[in-house]
PDB file of N, CA and C in Angstrom:
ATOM      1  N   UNK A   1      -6.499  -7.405  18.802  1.00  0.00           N
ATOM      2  CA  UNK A   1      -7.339  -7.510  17.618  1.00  0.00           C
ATOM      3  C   UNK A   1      -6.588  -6.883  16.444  1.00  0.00           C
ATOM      4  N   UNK A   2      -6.442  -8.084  15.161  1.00  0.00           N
ATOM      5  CA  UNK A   2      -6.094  -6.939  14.327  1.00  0.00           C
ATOM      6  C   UNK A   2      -6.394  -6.046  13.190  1.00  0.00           C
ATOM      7  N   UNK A   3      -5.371  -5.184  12.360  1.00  0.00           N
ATOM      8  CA  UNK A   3      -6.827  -4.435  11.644  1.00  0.00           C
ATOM      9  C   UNK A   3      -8.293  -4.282  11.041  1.00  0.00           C
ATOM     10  N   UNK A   4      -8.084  -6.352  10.529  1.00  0.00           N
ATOM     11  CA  UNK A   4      -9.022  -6.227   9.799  1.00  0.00           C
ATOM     12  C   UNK A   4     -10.312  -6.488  10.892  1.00  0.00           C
ATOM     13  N   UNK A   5      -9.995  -7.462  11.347  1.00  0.00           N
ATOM     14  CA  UNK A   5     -11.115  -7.299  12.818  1.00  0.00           C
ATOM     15  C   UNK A   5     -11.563  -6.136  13.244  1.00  0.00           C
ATOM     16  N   UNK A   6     -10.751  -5.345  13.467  1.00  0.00           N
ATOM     17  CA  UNK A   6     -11.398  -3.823  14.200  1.00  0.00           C
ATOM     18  C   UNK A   6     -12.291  -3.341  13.025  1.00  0.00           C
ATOM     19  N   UNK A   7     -12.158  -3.410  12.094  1.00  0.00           N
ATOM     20  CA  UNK A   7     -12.851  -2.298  10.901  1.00  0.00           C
ATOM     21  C   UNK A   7     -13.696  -3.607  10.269  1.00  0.00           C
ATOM     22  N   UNK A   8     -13.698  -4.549  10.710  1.00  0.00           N
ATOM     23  CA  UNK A   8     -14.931  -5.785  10.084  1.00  0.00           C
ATOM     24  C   UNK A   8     -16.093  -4.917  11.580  1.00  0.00           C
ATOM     25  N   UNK A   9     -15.326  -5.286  12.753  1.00  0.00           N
ATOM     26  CA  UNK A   9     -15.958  -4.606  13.806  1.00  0.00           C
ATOM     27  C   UNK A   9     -16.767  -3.181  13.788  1.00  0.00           C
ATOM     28  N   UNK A  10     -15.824  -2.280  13.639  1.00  0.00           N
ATOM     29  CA  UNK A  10     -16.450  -0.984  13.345  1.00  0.00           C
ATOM     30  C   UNK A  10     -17.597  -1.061  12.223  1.00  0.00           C
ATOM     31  N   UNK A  11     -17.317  -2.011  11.531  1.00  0.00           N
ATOM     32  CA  UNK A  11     -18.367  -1.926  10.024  1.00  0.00           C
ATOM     33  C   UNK A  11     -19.682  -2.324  10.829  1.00  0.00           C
ATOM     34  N   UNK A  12     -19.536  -3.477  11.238  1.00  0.00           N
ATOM     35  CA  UNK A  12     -21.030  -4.170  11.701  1.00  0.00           C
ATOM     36  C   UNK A  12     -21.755  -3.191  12.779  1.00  0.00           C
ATOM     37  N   UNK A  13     -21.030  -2.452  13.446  1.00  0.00           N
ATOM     38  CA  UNK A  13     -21.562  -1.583  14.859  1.00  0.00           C
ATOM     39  C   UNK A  13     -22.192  -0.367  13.793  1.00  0.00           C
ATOM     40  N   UNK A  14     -21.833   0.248  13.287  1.00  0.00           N
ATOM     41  CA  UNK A  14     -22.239   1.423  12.495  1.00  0.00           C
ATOM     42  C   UNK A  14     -23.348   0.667  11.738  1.00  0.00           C
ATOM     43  N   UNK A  15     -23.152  -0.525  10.909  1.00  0.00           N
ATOM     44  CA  UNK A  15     -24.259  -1.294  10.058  1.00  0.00           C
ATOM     45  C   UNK A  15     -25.413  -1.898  11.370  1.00  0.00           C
ATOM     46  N   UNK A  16     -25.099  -1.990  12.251  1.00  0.00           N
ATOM     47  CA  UNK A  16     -26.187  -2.268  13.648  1.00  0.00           C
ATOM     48  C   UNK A  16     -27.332  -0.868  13.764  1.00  0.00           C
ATOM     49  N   UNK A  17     -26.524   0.133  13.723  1.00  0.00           N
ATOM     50  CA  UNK A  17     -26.817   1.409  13.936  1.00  0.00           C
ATOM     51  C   UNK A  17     -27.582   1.570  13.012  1.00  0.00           C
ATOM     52  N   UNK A  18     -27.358   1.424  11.786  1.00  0.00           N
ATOM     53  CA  UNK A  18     -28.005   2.033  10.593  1.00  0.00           C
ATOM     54  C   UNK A  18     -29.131   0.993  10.530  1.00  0.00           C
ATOM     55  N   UNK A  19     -29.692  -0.384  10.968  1.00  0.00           N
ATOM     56  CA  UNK A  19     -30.024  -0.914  11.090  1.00  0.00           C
ATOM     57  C   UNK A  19     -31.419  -0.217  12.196  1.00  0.00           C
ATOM     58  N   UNK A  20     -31.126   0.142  13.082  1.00  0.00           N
ATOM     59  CA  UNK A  20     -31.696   0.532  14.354  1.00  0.00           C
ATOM     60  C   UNK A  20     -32.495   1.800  14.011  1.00  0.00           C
ATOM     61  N   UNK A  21     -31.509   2.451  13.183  1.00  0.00           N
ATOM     62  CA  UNK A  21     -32.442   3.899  12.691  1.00  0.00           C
ATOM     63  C   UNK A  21     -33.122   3.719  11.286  1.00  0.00           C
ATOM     64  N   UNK A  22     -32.993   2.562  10.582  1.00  0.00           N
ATOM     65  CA  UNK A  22     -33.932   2.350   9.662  1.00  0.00           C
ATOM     66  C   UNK A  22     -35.311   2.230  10.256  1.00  0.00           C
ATOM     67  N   UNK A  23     -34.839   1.380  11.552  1.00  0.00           N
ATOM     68  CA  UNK A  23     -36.661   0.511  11.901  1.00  0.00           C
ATOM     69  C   UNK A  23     -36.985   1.564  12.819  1.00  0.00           C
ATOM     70  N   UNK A  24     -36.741   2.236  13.416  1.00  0.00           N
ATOM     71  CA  UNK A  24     -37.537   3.476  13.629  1.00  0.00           C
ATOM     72  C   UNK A  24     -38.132   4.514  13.207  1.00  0.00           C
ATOM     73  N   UNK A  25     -37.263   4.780  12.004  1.00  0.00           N
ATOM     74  CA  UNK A  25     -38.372   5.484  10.529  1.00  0.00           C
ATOM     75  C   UNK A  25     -36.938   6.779  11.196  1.00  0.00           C
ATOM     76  N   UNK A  26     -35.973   6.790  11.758  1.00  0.00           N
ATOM     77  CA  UNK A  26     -35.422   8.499  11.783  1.00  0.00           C
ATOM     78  C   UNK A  26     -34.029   8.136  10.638  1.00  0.00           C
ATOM     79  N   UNK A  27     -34.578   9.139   9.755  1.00  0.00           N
ATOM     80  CA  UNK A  27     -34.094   9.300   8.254  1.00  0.00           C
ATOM     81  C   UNK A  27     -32.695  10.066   8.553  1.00  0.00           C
ATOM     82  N   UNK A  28     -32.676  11.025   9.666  1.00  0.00           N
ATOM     83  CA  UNK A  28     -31.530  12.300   9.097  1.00  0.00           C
ATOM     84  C   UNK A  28     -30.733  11.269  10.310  1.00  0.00           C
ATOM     85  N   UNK A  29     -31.008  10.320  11.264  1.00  0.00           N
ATOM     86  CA  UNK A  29     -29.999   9.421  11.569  1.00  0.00           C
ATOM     87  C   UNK A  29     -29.514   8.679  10.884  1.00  0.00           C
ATOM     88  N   UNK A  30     -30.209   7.824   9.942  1.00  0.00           N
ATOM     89  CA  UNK A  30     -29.767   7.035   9.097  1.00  0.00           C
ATOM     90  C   UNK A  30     -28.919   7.766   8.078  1.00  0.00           C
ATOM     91  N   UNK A  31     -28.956   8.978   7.559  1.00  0.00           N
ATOM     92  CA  UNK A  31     -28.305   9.397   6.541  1.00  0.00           C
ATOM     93  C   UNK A  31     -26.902   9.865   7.119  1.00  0.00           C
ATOM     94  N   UNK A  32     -26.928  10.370   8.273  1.00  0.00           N
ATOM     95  CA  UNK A  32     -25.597  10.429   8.853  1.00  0.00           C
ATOM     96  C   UNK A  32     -25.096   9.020   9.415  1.00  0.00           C
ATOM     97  N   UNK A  33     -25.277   8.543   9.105  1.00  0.00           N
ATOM     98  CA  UNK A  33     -24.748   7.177   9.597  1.00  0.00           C
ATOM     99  C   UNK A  33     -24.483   6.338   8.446  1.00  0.00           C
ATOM    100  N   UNK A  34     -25.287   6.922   7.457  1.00  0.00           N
ATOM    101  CA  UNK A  34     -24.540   6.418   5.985  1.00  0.00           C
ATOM    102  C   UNK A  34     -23.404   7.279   5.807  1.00  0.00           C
ATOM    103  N   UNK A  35     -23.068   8.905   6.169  1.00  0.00           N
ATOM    104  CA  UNK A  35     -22.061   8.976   6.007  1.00  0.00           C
ATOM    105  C   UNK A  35     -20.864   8.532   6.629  1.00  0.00           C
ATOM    106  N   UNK A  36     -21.101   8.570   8.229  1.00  0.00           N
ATOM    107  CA  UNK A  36     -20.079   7.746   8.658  1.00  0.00           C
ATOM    108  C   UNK A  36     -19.267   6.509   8.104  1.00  0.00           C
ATOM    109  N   UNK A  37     -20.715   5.865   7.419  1.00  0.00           N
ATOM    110  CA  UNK A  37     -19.629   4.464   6.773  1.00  0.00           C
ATOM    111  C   UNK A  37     -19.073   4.724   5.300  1.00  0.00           C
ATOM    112  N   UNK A  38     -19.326   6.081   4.594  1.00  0.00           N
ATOM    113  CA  UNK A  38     -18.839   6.231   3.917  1.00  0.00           C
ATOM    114  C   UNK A  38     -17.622   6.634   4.094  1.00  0.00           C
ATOM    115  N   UNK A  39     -17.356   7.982   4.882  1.00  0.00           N
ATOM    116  CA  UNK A  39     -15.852   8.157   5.437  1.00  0.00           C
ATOM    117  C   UNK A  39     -15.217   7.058   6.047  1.00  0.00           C
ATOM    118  N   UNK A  40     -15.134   6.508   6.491  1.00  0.00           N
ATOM    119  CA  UNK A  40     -14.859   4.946   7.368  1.00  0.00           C
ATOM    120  C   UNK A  40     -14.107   4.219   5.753  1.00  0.00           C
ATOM    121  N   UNK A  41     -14.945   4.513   4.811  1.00  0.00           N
ATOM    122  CA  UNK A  41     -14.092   3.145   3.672  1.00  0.00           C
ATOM    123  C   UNK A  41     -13.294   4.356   3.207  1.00  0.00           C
ATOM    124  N   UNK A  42     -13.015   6.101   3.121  1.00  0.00           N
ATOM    125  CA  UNK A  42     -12.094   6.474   2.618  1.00  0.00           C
ATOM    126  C   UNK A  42     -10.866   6.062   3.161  1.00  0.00           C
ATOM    127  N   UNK A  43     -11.149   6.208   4.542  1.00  0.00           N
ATOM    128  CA  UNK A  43      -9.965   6.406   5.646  1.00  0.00           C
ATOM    129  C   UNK A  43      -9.526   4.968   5.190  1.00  0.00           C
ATOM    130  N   UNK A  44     -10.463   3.968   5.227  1.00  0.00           N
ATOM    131  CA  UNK A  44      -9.468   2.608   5.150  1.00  0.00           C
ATOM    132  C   UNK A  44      -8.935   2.445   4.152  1.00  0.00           C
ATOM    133  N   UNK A  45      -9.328   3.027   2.928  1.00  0.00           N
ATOM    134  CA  UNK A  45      -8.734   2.769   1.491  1.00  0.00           C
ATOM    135  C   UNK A  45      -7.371   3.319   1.992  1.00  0.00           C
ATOM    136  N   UNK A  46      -7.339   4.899   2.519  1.00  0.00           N
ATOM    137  CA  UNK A  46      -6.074   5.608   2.505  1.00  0.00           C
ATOM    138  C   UNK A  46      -5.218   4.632   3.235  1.00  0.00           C
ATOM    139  N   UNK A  47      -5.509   4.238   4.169  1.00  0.00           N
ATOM    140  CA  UNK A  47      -4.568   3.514   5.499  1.00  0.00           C
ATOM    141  C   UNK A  47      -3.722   2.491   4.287  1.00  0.00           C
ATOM    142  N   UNK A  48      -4.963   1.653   3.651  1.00  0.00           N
ATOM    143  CA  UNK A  48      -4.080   0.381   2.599  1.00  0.00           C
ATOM    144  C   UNK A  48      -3.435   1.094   1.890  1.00  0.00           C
ATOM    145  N   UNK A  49      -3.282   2.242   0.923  1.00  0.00           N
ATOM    146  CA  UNK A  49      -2.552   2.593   0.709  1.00  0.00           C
ATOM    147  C   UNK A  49      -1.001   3.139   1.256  1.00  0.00           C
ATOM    148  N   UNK A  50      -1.490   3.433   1.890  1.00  0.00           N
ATOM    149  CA  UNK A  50      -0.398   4.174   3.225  1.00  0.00           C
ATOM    150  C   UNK A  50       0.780   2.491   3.063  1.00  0.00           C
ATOM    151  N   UNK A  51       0.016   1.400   3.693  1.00  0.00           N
ATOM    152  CA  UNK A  51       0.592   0.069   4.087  1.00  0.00           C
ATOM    153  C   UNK A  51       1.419  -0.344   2.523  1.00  0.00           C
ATOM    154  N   UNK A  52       0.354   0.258   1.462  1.00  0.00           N
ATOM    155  CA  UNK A  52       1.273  -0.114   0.280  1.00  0.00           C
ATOM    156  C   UNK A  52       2.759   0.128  -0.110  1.00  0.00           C
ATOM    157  N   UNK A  53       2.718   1.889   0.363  1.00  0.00           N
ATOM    158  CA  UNK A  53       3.615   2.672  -0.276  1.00  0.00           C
ATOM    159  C   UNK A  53       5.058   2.026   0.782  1.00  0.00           C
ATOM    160  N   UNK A  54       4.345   2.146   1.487  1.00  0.00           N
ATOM    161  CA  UNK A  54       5.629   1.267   2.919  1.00  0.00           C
ATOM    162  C   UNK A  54       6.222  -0.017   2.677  1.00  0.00           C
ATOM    163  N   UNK A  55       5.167  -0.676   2.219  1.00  0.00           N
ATOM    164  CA  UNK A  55       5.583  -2.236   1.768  1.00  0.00           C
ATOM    165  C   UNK A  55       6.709  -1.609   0.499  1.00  0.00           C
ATOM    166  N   UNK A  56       6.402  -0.665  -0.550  1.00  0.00           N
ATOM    167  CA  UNK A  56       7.066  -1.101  -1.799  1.00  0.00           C
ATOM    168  C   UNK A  56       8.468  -0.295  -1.369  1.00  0.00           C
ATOM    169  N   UNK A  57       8.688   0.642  -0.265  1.00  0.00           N
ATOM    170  CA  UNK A  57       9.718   1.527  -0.214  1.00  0.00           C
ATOM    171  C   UNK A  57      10.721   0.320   0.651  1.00  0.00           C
ATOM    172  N   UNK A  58       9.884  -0.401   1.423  1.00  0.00           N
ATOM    173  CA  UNK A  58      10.794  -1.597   2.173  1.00  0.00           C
ATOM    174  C   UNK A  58      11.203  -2.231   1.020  1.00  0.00           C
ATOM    175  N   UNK A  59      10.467  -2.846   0.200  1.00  0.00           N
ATOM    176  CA  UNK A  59      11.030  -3.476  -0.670  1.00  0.00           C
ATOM    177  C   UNK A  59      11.903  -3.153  -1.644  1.00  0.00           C
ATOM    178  N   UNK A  60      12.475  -1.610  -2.317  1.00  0.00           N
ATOM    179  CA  UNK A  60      13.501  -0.957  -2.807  1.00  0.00           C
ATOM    180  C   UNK A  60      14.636  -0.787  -1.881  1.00  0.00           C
ATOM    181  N   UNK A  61      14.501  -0.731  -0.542  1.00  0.00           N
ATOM    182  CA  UNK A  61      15.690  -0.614   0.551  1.00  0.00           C
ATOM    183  C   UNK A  61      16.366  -2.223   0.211  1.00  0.00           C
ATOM    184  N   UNK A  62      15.432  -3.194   0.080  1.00  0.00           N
ATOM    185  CA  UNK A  62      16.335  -4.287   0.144  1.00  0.00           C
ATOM    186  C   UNK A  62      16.846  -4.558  -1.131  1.00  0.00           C
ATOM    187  N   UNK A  63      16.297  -4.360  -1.873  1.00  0.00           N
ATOM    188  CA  UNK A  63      16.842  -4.072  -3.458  1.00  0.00           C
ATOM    189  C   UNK A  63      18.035  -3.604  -3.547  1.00  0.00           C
ATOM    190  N   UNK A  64      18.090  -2.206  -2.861  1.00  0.00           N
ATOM    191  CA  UNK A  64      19.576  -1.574  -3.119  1.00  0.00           C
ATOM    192  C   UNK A  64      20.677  -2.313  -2.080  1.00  0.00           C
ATOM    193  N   UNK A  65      19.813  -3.016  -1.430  1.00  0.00           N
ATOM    194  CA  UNK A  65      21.071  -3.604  -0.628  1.00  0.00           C
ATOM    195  C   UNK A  65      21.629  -5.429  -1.139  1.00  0.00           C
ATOM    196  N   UNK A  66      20.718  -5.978  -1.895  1.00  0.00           N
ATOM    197  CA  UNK A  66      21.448  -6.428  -2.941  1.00  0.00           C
ATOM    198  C   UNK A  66      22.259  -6.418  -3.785  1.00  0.00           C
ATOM    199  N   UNK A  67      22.174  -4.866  -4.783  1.00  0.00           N
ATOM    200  CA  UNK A  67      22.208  -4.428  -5.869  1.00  0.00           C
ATOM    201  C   UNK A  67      24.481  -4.163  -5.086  1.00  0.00           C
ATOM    202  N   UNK A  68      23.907  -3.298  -3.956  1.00  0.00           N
ATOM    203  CA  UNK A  68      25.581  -3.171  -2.996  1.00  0.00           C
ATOM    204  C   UNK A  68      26.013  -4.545  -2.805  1.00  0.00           C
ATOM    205  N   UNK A  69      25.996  -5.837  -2.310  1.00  0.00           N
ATOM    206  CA  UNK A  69      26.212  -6.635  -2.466  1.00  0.00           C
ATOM    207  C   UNK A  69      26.846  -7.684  -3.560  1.00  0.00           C
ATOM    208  N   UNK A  70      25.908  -7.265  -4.772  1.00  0.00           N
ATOM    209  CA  UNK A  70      26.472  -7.707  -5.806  1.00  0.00           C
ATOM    210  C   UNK A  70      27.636  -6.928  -6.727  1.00  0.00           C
ATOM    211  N   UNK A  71      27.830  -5.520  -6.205  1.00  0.00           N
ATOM    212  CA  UNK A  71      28.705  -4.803  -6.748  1.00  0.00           C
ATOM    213  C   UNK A  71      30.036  -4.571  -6.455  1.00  0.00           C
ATOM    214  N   UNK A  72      29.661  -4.818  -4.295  1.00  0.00           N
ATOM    215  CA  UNK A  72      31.140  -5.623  -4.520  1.00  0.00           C
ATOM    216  C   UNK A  72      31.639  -6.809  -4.693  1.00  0.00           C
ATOM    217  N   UNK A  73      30.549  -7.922  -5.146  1.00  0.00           N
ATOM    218  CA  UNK A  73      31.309  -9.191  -5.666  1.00  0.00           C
ATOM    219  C   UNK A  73      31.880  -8.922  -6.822  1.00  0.00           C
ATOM    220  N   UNK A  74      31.038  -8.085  -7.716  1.00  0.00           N
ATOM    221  CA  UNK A  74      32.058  -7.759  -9.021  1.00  0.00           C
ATOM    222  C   UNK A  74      33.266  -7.113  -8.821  1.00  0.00           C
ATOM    223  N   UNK A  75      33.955  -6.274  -7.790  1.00  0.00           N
ATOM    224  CA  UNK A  75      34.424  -6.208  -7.962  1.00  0.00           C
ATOM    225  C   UNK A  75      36.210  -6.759  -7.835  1.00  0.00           C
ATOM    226  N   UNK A  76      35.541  -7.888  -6.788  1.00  0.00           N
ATOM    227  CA  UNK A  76      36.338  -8.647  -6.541  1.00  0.00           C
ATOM    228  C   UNK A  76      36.363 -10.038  -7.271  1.00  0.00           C
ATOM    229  N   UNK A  77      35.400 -10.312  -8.005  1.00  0.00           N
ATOM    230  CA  UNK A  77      35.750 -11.288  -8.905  1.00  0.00           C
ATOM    231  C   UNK A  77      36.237 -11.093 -10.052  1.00  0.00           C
ATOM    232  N   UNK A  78      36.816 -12.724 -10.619  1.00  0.00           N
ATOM    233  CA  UNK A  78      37.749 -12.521 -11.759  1.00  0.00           C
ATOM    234  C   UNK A  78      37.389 -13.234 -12.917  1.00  0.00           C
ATOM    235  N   UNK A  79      36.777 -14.242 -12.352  1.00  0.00           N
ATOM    236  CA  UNK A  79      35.960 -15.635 -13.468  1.00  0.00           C
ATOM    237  C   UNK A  79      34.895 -14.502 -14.016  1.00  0.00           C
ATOM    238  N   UNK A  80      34.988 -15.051 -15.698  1.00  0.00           N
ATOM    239  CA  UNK A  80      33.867 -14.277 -16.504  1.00  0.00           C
ATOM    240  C   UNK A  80      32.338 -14.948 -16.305  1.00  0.00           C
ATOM    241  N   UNK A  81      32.553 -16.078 -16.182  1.00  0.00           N
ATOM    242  CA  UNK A  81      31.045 -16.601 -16.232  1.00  0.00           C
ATOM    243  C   UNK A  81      30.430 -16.362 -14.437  1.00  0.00           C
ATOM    244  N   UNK A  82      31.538 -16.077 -13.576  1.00  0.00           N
ATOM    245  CA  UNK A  82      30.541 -15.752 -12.759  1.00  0.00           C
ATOM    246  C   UNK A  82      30.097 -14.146 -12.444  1.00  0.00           C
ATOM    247  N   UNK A  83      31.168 -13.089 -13.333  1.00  0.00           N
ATOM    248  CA  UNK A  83      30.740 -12.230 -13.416  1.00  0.00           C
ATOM    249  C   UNK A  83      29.898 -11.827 -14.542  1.00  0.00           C
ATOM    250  N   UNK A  84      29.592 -12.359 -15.211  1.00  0.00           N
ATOM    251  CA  UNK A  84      28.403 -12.204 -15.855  1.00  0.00           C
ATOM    252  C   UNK A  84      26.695 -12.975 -15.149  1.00  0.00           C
ATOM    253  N   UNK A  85      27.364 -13.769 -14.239  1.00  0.00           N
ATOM    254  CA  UNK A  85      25.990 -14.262 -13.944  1.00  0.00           C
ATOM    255  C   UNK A  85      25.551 -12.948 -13.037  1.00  0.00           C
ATOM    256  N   UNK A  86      26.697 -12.534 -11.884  1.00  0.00           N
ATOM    257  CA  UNK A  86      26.492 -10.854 -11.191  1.00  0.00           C
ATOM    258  C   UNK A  86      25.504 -10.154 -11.595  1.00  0.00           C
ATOM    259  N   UNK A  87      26.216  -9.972 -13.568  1.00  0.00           N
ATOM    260  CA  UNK A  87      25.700  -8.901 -14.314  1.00  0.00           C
ATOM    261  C   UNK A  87      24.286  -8.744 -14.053  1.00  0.00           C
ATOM    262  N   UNK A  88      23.714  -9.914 -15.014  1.00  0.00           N
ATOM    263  CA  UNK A  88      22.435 -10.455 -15.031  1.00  0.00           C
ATOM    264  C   UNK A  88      21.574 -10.608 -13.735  1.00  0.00           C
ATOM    265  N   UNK A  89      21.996 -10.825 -12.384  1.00  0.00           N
ATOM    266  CA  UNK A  89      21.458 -10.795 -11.436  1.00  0.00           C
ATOM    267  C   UNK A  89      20.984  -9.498 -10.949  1.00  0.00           C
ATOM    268  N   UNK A  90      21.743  -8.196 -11.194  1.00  0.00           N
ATOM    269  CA  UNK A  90      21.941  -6.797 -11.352  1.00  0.00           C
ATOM    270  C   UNK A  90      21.035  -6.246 -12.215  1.00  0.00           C
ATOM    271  N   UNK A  91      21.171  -6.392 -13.439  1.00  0.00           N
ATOM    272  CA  UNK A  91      19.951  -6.110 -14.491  1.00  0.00           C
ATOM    273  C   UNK A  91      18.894  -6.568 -14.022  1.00  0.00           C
ATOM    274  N   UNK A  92      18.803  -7.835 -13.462  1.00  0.00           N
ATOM    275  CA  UNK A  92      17.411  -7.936 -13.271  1.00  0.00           C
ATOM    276  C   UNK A  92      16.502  -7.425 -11.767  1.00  0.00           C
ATOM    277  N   UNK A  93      17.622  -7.364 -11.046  1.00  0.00           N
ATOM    278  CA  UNK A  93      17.264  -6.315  -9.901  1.00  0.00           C
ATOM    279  C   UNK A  93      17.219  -4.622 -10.204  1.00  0.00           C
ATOM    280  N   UNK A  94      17.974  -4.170 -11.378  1.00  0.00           N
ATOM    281  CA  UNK A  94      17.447  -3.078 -11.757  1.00  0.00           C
ATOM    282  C   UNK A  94      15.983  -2.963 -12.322  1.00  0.00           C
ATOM    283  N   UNK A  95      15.500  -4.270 -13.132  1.00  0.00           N
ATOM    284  CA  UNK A  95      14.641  -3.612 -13.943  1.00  0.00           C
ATOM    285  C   UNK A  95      13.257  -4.145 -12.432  1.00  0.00           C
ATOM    286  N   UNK A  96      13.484  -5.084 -11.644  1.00  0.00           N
ATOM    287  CA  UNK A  96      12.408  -5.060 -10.540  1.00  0.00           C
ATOM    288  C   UNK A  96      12.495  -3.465  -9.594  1.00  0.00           C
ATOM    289  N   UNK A  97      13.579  -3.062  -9.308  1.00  0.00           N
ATOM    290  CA  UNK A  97      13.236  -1.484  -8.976  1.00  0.00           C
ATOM    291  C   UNK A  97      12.750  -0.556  -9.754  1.00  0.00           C
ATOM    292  N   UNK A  98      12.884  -0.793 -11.076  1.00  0.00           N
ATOM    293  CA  UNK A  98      12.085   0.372 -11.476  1.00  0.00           C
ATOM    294  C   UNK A  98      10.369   0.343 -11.665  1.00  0.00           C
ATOM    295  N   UNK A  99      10.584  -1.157 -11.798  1.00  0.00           N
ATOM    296  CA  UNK A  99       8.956  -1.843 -11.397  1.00  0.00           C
ATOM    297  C   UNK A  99       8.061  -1.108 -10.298  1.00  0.00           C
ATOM    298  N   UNK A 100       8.891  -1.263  -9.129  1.00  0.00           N
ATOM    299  CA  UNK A 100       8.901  -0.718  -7.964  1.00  0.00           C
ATOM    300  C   UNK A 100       8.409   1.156  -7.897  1.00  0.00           C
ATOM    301  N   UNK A 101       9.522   1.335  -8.406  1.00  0.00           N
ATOM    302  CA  UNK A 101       9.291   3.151  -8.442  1.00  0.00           C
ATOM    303  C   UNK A 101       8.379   3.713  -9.198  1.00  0.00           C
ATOM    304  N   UNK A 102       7.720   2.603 -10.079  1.00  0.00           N
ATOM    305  CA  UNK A 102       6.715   3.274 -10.980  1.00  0.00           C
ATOM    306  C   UNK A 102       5.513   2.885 -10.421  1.00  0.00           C
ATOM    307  N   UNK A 103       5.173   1.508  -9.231  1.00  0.00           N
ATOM    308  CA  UNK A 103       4.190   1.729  -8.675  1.00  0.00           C
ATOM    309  C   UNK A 103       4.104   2.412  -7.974  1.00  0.00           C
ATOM    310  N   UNK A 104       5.043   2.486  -6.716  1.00  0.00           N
ATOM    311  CA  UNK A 104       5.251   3.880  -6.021  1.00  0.00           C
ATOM    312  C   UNK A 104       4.825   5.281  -6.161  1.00  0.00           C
ATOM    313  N   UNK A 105       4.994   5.537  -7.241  1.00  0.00           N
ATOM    314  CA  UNK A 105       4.663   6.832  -8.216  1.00  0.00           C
ATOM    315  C   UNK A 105       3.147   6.957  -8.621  1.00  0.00           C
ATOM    316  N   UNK A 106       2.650   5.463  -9.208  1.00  0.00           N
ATOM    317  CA  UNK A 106       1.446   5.654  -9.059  1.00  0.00           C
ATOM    318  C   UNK A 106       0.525   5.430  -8.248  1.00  0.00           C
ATOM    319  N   UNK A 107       0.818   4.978  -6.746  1.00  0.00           N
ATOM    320  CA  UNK A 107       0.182   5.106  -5.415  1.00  0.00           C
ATOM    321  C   UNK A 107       0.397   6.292  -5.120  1.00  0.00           C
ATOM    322  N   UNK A 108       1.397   7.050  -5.128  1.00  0.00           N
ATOM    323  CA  UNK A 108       1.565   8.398  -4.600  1.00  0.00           C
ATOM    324  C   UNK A 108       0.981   9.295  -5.500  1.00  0.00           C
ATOM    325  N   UNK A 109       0.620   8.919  -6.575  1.00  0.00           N
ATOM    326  CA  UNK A 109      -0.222  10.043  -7.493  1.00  0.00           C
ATOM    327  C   UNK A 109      -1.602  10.070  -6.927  1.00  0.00           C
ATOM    328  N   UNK A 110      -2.412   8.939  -7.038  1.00  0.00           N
ATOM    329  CA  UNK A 110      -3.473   8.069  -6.645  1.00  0.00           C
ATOM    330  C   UNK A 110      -3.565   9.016  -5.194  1.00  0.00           C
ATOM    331  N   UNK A 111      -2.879   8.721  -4.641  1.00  0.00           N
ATOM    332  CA  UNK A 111      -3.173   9.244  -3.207  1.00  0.00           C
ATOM    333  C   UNK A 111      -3.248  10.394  -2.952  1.00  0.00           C
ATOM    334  N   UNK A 112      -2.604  11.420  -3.862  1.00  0.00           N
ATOM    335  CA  UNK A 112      -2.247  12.648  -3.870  1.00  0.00           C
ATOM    336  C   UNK A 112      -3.946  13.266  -4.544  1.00  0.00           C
ATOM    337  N   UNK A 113      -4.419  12.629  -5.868  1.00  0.00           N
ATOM    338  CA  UNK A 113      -5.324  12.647  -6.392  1.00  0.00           C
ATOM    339  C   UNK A 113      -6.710  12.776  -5.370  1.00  0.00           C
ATOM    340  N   UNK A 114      -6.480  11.776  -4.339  1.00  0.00           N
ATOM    341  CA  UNK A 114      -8.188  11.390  -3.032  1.00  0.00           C
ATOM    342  C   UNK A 114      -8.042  12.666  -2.642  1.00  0.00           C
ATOM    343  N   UNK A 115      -6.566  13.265  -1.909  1.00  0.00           N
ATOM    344  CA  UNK A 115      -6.602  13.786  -1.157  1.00  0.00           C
ATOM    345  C   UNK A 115      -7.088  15.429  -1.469  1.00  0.00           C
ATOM    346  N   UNK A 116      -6.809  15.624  -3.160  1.00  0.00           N
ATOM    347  CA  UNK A 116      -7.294  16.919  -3.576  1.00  0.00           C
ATOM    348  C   UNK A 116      -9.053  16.581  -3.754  1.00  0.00           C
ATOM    349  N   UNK A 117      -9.318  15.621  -3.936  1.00  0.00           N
ATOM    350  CA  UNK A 117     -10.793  15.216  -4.352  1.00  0.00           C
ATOM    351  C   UNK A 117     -11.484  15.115  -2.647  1.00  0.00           C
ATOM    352  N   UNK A 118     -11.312  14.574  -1.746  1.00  0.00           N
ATOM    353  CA  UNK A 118     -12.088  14.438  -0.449  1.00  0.00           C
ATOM    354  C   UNK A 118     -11.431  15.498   0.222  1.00  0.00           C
ATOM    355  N   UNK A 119     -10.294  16.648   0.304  1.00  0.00           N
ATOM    356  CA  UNK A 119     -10.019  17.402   1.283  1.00  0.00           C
ATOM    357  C   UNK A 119     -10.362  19.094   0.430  1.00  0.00           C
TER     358      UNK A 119
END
């Protein structure tokens, strides 16, 4: 099963629950069982985040391993127009990493932020 199944899953079993202790009239079940599903969407927010910061750090690893790639074609090439196309291929993989590091930065702020606010 995968994530989203388990936590569509977990949602409906806890929403069964809260369901079950509505129609019986017991309140301090139902209210803990509203918190459960409230902690339940922190944890999952954090997890997507978590999956974010991973996705964008994979995606700067392959960046720089372009960025090496194209640096030693420059330096072995001699034609101007194809080292300028290099150039430009370079610039523009610089300016997508910094794209990169500034979301990074602001997931890791963001995250840093829950964690002083819910801990």
């Amino acid at each position: 099963m995968d994530r989203i199944s388990r936590q569509a899953r977990w949602t409906n079993d806890w929403l069964d629950l809260l369901n079950y202790a509505s129609s019986i009239g017991d309140e301090a079940w139902r209210q803990s069982i509203m918190h459960e599903l409230r902690q339940g969407d922190a944890l999952r927010e954090l997890e997507e985040q978590e999956e974010r910061r991973l996705q964008l750090q994979l995606d700067l690893e392959e960046i720089s391993r372009q960025m090496e790639g194209i640096y030693l074609q420059l330096r072995e090439e001699e034609s101007g127009s194809i080292r300028s196309s290099l150039w430009n291929a370079a610039w523009q993989l610089k300016k997508e990493r910094a794209r990169l590091v500034s979301l990074l930065r602001g997931d890791s702020a963001s995250r840093h932020r829950g964690q002083r606010l819910g801990g």
